[in-house]
N, C-alpha and C. Protein backbone atom coordinates (compact mmCIF):
# COMPACT_ATOMS: atom_id res chain seq x y z
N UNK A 1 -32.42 19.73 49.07
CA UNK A 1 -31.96 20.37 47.88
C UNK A 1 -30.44 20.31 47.80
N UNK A 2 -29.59 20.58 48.83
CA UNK A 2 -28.30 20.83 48.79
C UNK A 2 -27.90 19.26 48.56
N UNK A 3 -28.10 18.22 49.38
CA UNK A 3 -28.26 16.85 48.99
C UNK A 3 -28.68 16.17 47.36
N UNK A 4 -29.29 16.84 47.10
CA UNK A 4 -29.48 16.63 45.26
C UNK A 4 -28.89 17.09 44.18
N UNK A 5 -28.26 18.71 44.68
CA UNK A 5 -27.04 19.04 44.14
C UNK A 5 -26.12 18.73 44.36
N UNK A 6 -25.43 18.07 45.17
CA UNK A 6 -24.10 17.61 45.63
C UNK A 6 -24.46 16.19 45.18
N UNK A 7 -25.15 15.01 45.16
CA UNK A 7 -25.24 14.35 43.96
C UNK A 7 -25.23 14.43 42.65
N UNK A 8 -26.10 15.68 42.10
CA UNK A 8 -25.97 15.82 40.50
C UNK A 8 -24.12 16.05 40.88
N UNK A 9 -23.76 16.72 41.27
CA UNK A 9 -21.79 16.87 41.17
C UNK A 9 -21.20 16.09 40.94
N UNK A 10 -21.40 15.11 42.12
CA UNK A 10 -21.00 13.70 42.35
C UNK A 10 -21.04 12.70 41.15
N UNK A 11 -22.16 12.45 40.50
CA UNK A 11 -22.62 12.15 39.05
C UNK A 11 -21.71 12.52 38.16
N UNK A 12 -22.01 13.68 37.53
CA UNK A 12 -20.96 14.89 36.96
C UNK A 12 -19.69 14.18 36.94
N UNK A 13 -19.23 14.49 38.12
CA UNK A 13 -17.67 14.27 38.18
C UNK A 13 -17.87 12.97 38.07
N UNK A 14 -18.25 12.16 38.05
CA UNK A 14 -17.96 10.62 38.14
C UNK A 14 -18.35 10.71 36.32
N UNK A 15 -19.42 10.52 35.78
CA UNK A 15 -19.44 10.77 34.62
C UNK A 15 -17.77 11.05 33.64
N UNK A 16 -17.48 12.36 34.06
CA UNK A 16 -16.92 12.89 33.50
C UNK A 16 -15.23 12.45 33.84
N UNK A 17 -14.61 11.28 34.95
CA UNK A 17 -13.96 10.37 35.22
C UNK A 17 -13.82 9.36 34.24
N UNK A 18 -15.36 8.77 34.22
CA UNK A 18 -15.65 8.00 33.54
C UNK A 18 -15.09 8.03 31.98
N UNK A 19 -15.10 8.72 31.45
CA UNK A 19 -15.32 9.20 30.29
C UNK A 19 -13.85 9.67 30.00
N UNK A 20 -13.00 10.10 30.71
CA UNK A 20 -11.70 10.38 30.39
C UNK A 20 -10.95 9.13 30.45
N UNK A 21 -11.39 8.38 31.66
CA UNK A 21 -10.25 7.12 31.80
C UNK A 21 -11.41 5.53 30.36
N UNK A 22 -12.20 6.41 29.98
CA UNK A 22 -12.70 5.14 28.50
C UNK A 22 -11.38 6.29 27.50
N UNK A 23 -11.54 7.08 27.29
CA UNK A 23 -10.99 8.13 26.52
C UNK A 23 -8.59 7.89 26.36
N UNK A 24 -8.52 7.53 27.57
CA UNK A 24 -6.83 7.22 27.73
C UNK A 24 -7.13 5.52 27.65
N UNK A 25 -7.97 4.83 27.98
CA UNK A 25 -8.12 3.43 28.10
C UNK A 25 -7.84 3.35 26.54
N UNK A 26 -9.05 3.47 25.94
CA UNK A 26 -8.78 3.86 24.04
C UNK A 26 -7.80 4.33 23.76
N UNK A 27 -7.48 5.32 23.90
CA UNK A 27 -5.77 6.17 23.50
C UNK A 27 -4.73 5.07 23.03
N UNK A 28 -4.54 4.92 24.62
CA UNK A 28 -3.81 3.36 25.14
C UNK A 28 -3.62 2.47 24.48
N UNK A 29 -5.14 1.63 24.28
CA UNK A 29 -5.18 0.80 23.56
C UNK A 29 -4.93 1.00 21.86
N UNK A 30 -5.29 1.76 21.46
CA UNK A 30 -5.05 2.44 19.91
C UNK A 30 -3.14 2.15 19.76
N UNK A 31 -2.89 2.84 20.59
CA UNK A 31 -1.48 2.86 20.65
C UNK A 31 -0.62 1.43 20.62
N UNK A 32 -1.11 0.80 21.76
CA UNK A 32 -0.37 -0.32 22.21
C UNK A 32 -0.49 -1.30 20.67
N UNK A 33 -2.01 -1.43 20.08
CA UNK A 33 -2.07 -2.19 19.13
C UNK A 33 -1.10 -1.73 18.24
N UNK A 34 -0.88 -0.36 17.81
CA UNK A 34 -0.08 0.34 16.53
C UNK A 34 1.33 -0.61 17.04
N UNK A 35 1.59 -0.30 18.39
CA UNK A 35 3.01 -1.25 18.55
C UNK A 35 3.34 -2.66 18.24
N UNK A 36 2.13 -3.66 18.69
CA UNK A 36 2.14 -4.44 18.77
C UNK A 36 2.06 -5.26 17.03
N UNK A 37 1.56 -4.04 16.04
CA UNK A 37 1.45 -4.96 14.64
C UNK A 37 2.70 -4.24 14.62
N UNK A 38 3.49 -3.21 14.49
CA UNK A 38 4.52 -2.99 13.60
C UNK A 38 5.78 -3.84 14.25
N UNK A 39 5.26 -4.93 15.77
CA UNK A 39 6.87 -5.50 15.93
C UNK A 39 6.35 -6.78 15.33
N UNK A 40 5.20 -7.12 14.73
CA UNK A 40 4.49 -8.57 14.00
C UNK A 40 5.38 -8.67 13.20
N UNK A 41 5.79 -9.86 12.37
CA UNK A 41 6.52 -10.04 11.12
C UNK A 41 5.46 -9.62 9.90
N UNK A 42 6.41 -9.33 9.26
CA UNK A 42 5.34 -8.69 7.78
C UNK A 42 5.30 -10.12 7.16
N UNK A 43 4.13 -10.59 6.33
CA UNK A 43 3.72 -11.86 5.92
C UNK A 43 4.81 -11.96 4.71
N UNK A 44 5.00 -13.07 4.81
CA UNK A 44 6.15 -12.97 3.06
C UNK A 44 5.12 -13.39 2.51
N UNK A 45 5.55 -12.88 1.02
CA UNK A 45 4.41 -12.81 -0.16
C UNK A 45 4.30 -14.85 -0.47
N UNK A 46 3.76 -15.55 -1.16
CA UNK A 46 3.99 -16.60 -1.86
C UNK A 46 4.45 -16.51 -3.04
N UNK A 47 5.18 -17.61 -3.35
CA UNK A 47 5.45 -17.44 -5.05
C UNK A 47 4.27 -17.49 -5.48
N UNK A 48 3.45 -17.98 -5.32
CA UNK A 48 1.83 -17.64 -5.92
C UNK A 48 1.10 -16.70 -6.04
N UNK A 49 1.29 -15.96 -4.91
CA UNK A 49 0.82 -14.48 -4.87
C UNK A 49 1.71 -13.61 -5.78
N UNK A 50 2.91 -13.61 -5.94
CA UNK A 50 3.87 -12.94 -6.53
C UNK A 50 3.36 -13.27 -7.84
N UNK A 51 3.36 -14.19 -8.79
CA UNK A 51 2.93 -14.72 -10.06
C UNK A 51 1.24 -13.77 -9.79
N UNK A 52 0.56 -14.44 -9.56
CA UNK A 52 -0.72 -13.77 -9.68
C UNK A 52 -0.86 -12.04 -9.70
N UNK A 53 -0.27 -11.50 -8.64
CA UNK A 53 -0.10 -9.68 -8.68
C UNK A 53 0.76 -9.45 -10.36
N UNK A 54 2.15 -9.95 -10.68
CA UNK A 54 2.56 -9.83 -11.32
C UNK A 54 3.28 -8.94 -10.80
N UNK A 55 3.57 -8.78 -9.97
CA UNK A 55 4.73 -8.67 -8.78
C UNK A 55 6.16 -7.96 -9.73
N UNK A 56 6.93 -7.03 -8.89
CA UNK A 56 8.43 -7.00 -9.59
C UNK A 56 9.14 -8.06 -9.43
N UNK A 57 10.10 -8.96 -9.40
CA UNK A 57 11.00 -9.59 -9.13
C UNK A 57 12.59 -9.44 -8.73
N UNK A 58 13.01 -9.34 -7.92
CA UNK A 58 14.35 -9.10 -7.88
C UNK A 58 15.06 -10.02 -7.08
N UNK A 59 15.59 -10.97 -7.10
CA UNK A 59 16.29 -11.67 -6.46
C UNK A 59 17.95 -12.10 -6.69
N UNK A 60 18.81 -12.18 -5.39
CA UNK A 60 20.11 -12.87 -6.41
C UNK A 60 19.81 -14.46 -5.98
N UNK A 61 19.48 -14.92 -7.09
CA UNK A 61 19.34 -16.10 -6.81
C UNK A 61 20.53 -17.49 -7.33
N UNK A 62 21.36 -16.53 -7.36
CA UNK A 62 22.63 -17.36 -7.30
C UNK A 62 23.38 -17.44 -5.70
N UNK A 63 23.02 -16.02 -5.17
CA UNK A 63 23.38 -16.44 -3.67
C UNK A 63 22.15 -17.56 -2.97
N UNK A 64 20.72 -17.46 -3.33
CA UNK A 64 20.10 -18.24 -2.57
C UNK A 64 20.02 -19.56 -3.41
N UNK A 65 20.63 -20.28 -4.63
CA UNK A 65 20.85 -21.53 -4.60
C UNK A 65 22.28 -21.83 -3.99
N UNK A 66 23.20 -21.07 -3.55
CA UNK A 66 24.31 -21.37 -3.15
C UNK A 66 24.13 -21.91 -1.72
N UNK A 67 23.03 -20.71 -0.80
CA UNK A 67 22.82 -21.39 0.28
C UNK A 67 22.14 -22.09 0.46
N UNK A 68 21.00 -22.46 -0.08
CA UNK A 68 20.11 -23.76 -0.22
C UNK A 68 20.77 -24.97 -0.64
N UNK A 69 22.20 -24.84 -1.63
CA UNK A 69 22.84 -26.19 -1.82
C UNK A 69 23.89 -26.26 -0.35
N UNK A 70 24.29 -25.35 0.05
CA UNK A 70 24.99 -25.50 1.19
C UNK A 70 24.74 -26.24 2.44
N UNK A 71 23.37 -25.95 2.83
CA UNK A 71 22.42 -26.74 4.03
C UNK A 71 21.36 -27.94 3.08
N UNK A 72 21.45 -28.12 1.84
CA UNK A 72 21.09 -29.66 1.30
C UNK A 72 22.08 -30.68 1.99
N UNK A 73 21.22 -31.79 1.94
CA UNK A 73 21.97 -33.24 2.42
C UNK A 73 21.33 -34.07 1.58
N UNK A 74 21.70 -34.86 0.70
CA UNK A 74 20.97 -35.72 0.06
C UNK A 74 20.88 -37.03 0.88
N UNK A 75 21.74 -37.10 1.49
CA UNK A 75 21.40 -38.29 2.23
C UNK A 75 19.96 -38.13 3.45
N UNK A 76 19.55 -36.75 3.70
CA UNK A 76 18.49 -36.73 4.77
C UNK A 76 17.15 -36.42 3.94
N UNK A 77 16.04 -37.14 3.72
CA UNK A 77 15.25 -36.81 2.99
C UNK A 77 14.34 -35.29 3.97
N UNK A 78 14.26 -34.42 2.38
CA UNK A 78 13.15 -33.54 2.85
C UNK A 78 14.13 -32.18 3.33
N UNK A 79 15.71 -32.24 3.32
CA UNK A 79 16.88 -31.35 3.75
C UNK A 79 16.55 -30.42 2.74
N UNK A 80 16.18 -30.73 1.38
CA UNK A 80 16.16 -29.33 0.58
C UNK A 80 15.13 -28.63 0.81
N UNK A 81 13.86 -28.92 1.51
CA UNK A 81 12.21 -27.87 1.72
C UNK A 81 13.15 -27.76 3.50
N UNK A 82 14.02 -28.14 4.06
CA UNK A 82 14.57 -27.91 5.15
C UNK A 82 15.14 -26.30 4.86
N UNK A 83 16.02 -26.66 3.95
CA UNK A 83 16.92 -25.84 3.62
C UNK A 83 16.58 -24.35 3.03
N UNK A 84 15.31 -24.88 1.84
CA UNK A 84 14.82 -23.71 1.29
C UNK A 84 13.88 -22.76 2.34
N UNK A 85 13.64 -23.55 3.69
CA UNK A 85 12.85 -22.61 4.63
C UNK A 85 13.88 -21.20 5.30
N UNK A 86 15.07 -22.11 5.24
CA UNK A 86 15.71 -21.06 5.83
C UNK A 86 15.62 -19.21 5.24
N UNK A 87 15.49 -19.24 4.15
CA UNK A 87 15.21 -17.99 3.31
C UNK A 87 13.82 -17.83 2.52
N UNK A 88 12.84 -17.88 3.23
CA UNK A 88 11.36 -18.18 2.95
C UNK A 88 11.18 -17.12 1.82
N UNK A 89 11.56 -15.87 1.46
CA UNK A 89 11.17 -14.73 1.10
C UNK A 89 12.20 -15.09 -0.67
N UNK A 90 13.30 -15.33 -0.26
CA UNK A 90 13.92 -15.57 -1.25
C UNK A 90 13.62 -16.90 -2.39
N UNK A 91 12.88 -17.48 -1.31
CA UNK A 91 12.43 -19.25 -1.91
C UNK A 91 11.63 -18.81 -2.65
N UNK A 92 10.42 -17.85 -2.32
CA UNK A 92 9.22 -17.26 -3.03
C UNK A 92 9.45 -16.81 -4.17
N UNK A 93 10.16 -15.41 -4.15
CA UNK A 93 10.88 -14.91 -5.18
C UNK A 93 11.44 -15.75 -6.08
N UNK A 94 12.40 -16.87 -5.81
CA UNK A 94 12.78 -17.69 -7.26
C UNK A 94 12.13 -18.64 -7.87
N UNK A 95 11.13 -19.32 -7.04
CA UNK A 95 10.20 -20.05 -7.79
C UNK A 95 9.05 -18.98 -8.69
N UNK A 96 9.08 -17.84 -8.21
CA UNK A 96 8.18 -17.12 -9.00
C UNK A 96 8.88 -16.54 -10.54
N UNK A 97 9.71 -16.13 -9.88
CA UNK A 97 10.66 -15.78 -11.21
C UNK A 97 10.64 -17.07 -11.81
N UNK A 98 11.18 -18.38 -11.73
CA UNK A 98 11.78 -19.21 -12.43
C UNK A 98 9.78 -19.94 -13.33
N UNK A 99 9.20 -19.62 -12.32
CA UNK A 99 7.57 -19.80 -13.17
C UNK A 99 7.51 -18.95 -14.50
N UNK A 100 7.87 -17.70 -14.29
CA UNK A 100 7.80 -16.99 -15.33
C UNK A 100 8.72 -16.77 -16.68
N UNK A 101 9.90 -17.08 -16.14
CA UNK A 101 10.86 -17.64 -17.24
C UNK A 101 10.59 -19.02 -18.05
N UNK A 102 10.29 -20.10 -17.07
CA UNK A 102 10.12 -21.59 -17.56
C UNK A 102 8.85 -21.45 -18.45
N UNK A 103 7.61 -20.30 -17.99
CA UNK A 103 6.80 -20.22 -19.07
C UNK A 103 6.74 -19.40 -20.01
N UNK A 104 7.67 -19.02 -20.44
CA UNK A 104 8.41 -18.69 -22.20
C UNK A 104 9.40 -19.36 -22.58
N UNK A 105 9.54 -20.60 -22.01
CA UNK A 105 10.23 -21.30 -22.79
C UNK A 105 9.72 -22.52 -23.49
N UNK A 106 10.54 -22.53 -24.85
CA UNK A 106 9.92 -23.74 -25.77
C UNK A 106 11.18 -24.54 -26.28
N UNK A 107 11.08 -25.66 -27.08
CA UNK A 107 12.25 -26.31 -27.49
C UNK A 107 12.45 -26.21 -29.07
N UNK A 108 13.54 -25.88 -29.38
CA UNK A 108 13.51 -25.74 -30.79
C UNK A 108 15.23 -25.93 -31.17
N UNK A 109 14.81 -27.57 -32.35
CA UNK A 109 15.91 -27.91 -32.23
C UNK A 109 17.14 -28.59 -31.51
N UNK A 110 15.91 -28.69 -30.19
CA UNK A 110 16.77 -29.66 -29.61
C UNK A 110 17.31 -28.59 -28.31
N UNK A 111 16.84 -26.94 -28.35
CA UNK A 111 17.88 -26.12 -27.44
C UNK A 111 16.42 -25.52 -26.82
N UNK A 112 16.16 -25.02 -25.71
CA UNK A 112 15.15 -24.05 -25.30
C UNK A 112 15.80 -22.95 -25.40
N UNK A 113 14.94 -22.37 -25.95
CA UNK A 113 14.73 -21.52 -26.26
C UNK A 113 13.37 -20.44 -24.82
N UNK A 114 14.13 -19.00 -24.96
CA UNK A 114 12.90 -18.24 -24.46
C UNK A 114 12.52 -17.04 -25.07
N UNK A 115 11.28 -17.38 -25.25
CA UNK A 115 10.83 -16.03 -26.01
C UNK A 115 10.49 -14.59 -25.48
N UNK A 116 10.93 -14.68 -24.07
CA UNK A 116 11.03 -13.05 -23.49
C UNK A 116 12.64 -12.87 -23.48
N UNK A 117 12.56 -11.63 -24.41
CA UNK A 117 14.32 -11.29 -24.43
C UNK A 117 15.06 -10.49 -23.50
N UNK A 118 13.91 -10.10 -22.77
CA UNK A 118 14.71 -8.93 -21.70
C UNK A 118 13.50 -9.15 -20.53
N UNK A 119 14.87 -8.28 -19.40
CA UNK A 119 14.03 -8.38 -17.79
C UNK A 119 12.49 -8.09 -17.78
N UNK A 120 12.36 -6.76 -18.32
CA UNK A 120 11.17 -6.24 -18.45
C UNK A 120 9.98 -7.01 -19.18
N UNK A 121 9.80 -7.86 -20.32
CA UNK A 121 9.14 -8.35 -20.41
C UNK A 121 8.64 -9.73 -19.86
N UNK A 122 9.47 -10.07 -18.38
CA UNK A 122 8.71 -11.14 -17.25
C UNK A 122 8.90 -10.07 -15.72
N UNK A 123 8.90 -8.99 -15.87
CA UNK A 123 8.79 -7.65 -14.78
C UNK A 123 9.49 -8.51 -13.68
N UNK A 124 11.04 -8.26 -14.34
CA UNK A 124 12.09 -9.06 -13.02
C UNK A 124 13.10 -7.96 -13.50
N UNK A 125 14.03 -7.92 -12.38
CA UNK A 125 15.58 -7.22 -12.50
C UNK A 125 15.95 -8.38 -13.48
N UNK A 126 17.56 -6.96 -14.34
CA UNK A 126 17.82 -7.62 -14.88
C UNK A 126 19.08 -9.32 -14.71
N UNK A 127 19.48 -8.59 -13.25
CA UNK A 127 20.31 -9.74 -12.68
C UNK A 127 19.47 -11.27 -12.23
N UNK A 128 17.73 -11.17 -12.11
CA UNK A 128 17.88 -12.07 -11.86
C UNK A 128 17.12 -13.07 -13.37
N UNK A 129 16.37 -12.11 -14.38
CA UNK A 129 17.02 -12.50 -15.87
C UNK A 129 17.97 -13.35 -16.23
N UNK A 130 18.83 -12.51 -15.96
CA UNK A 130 20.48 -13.19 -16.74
C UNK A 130 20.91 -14.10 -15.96
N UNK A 131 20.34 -14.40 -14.88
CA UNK A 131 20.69 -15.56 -14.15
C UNK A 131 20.28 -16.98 -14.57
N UNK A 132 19.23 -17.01 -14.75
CA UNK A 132 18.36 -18.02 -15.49
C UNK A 132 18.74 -17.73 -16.80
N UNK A 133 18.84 -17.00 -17.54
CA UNK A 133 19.35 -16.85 -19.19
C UNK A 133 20.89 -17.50 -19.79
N UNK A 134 21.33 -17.00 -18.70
CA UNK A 134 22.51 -17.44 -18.82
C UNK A 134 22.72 -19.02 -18.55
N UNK A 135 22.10 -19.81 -17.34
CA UNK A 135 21.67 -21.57 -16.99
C UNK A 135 21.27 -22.07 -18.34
N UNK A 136 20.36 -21.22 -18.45
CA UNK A 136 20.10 -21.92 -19.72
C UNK A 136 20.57 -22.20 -21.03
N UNK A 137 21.33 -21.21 -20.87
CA UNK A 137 22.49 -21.47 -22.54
C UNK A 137 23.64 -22.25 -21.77
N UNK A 138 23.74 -22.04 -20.56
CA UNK A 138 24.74 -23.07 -20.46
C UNK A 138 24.44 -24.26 -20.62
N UNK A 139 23.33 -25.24 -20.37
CA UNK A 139 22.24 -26.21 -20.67
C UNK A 139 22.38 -26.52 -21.81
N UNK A 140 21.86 -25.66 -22.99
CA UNK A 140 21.70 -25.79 -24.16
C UNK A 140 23.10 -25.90 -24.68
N UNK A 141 24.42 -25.32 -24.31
CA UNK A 141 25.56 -25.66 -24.82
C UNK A 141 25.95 -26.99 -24.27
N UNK A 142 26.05 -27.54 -23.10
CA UNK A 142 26.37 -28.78 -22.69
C UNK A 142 25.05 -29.83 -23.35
N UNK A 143 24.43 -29.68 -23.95
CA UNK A 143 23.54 -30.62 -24.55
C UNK A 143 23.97 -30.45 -26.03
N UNK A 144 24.80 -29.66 -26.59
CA UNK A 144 25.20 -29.41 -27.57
C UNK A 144 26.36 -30.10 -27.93
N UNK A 145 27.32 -29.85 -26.55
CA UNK A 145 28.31 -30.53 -26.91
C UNK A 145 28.33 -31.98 -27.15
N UNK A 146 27.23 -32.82 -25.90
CA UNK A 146 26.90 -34.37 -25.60
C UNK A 146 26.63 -34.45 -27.06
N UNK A 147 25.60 -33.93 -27.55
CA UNK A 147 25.06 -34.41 -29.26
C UNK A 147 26.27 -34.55 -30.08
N UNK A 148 27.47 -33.83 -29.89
CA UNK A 148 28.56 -33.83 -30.50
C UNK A 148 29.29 -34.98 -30.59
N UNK A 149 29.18 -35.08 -29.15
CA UNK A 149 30.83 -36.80 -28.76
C UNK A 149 29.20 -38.07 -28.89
N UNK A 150 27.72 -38.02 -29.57
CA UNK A 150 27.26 -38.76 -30.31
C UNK A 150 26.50 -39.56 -29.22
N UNK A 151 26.42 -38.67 -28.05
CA UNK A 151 25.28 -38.83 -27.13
C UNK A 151 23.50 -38.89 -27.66
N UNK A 152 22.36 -38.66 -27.41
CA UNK A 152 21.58 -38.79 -27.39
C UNK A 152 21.15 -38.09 -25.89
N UNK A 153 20.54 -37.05 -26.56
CA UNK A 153 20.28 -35.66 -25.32
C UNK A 153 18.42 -35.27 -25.63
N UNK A 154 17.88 -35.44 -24.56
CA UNK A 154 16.31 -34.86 -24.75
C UNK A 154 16.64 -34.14 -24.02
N UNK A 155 15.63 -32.66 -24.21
CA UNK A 155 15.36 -31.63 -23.39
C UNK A 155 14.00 -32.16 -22.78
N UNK A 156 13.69 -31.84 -21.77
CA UNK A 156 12.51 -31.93 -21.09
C UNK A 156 11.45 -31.31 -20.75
N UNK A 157 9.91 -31.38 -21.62
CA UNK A 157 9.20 -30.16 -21.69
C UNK A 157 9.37 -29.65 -20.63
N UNK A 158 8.87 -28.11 -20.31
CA UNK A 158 8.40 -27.45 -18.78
C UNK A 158 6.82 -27.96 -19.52
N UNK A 159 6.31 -29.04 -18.58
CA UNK A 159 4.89 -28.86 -18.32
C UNK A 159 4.05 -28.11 -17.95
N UNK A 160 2.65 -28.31 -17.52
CA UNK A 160 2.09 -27.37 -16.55
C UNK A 160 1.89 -27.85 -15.40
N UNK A 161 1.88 -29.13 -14.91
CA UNK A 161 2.33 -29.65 -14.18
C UNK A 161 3.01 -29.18 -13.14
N UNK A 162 4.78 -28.98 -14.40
CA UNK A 162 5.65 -28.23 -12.79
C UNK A 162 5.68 -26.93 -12.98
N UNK A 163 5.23 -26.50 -13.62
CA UNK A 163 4.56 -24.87 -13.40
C UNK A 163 4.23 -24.74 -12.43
N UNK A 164 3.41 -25.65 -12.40
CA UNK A 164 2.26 -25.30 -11.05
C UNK A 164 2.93 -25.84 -9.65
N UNK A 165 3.71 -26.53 -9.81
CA UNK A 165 4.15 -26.85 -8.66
C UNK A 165 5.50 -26.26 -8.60
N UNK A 166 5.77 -25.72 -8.96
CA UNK A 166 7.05 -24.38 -8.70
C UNK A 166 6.50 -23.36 -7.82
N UNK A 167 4.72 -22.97 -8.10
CA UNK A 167 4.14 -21.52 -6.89
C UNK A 167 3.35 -22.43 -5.71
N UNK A 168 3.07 -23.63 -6.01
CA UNK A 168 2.01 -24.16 -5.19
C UNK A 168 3.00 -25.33 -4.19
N UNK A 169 3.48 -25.05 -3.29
CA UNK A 169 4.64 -26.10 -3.15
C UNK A 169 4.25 -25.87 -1.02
């Protein structure tokens, strides 16, 4: 008898060993994972994904064509998808924006024209709006002037074509 109780104990306490070190093993592990995703990189969005959610937009994308023309080489093929890797998050962001601008624009007269007049109606800041708004009248004025000194100036549709290959790249 005393032999069968001092086993059931033995049991018991082993059981109940058992069961604390699954109990800190889990803890542990719960924990270690929580560490281990928040030092993961957070996924950058795609310009595709960004277009599709309908995403905010905010980018200065006058600093990231400055540094994307900075590390271009035209002489090394493939330096500009070199270059644009360097700022993956920012690359996303302006091809998405520039998807959504290029698709309100039409030609009229010879000038493109866009038919969203403000940030809010392509859900972008307004700096990076007027960034592209502003390219583009500069565009349309230097194609203005060429027609002047008796050039011969086409604008070039935005297809869907490079629509699509502005998010899908």
């Amino acid at each position: 008898m005393k032999h069968c109780i001092f086993i059931t104990i033995l049991a018991l306490i082993g059981m109940a060993s058992c069961s604390s070190h699954e109990e800190l093993a889990s803890t542990t592990s719960t924990k270690l994972d929580k560490e281990m995703a928040s030092s993961l990189p957070v996924p950058i969005a795609t310009a595709k994904m960004l277009v599709d959610n309908n995403s905010f937009i905010d980018v200065d994308m006058e600093a990231h064509d400055r540094a994307t023309v900075e590390n271009y080489n035209p002489k090394i093929p493939g330096s500009y998808k070199i270059a644009a890797e360097l700022y993956p998050e920012e690359e996303a962001l302006s091809r998405a924006a520039l998807y959504r601008y290029y698709s309100k624009l039409s030609i009229i007269d010879g000038q493109w024209i866009c038919s969203a007049k403000k940030a809010s109606d392509l859900n972008m800041s307004e700096r990076t709006f007027n960034y592209m708004n502003d390219n583009i009248n500069n565009l349309n004025e230097q194609a203005k002037q060429a027609r002047e000194e008796g050039m011969t100036v086409r604008m070039p549709e935005i297809t869907a074509e490079y629509l699509k290959s502005l998010i899908e790249y």
